[in-house]
Protein backbone atom coordinates (compact mmCIF):
# COMPACT_ATOMS: atom_id res chain seq x y z
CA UNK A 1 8.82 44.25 -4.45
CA UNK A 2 6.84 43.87 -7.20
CA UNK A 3 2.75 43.89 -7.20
CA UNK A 4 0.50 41.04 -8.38
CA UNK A 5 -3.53 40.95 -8.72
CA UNK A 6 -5.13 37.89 -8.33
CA UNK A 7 -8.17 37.02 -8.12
CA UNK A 8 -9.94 35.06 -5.26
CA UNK A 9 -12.76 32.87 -4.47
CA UNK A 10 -14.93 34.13 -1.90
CA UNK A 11 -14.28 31.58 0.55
CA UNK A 12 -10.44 31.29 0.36
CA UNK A 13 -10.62 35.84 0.73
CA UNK A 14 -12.47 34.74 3.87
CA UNK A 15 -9.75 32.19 5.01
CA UNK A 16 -7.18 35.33 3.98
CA UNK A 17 -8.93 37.79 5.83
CA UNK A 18 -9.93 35.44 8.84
CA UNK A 19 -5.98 34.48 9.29
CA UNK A 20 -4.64 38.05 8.76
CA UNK A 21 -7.23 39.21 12.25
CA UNK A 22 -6.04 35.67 14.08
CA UNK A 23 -2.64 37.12 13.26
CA UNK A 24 -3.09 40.40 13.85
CA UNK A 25 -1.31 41.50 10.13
CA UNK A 26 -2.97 42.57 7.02
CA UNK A 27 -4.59 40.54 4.01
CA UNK A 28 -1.00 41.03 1.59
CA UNK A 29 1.09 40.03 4.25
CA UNK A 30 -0.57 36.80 4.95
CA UNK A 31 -1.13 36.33 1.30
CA UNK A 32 2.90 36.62 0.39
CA UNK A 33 3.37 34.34 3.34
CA UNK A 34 0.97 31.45 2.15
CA UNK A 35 2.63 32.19 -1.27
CA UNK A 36 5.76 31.50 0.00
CA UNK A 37 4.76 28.43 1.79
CA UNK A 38 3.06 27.20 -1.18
CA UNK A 39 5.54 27.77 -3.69
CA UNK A 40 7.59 25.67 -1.21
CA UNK A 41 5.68 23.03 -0.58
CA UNK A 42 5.39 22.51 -4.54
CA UNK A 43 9.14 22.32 -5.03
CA UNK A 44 9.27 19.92 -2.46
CA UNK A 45 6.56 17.97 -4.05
CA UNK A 46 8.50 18.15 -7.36
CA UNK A 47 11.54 17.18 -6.19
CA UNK A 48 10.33 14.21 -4.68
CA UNK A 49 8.76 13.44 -7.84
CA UNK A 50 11.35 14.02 -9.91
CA UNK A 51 14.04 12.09 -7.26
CA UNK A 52 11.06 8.83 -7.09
CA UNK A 53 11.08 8.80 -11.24
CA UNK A 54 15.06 8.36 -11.13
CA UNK A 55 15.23 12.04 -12.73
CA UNK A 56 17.10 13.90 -10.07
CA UNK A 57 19.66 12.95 -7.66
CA UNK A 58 18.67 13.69 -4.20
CA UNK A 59 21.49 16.47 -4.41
CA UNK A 60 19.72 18.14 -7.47
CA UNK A 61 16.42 17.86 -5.76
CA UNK A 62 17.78 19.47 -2.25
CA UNK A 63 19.28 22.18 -4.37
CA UNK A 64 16.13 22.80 -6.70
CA UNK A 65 14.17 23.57 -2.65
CA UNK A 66 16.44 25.52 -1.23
CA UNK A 67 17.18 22.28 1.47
CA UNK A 68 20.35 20.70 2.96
CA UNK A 69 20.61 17.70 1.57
CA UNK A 70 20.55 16.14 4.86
CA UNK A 71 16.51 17.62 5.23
CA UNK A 72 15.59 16.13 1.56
CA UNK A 73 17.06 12.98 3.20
CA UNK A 74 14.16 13.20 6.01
CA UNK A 75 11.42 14.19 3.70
CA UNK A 76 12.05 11.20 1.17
CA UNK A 77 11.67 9.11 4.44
CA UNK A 78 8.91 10.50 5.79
CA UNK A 79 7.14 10.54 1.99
CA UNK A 80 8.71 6.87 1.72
CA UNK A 81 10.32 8.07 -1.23
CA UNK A 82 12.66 5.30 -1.91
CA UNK A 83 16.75 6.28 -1.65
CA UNK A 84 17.36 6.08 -5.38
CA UNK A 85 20.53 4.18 -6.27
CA UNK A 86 21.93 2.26 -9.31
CA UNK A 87 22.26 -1.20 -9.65
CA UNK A 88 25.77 -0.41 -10.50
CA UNK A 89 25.89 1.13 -7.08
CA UNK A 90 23.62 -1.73 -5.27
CA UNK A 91 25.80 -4.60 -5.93
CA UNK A 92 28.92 -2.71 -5.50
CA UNK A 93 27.53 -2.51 -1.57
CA UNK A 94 26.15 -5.83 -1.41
CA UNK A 95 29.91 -7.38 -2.77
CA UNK A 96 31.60 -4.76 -0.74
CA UNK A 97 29.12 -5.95 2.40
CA UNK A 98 30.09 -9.53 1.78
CA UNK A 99 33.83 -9.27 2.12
């Protein structure tokens, strides 16, 4: 592992320390925890940008988190982040749902 100093606002070091006693761990671990859930929680929210903006596929955007693309399915539902698809690929259902 590698170290990195950052530097705090009183009230979030509270928060830190306040969750690390709940928890019974120290400040760094609970720190590198809500790092990691962080960092996470901004893919997601980038991928879901990107994939509403017609950037990514939902593939690209379940690879960029780390997801199965079945779990980026349920977040862009529960986000109602439309299913992006082409109209190239919309009217080939609706003929194909019409014969």
């Amino acid at each position: 592992m590698k170290t990195l100093s950052i530097r705090m606002n009183e009230e979030d070091l509270l928060k830190l320390e306040e969750l690390a006693h709940q928890t019974k761990s120290d400040k760094s671990t609970v720190a590198r925890i809500a790092l990691e859930v962080g960092i996470k929680k901004m893919q997601i929210d980038e991928a879901l940008s990107n994939i509403r903006k017609g950037k990514w596929t939902v593939w690209k955007g379940a690879d960029y988190c780390n997801e199965s693309y079945r779990s980026l399915l349920k977040l862009l539902k529960s986000e109602n982040v439309p299913f992006p698809i082409s109209i190239e690929e919309l009217e080939r259902e609706l003929n194909d749902s019409h014969k």
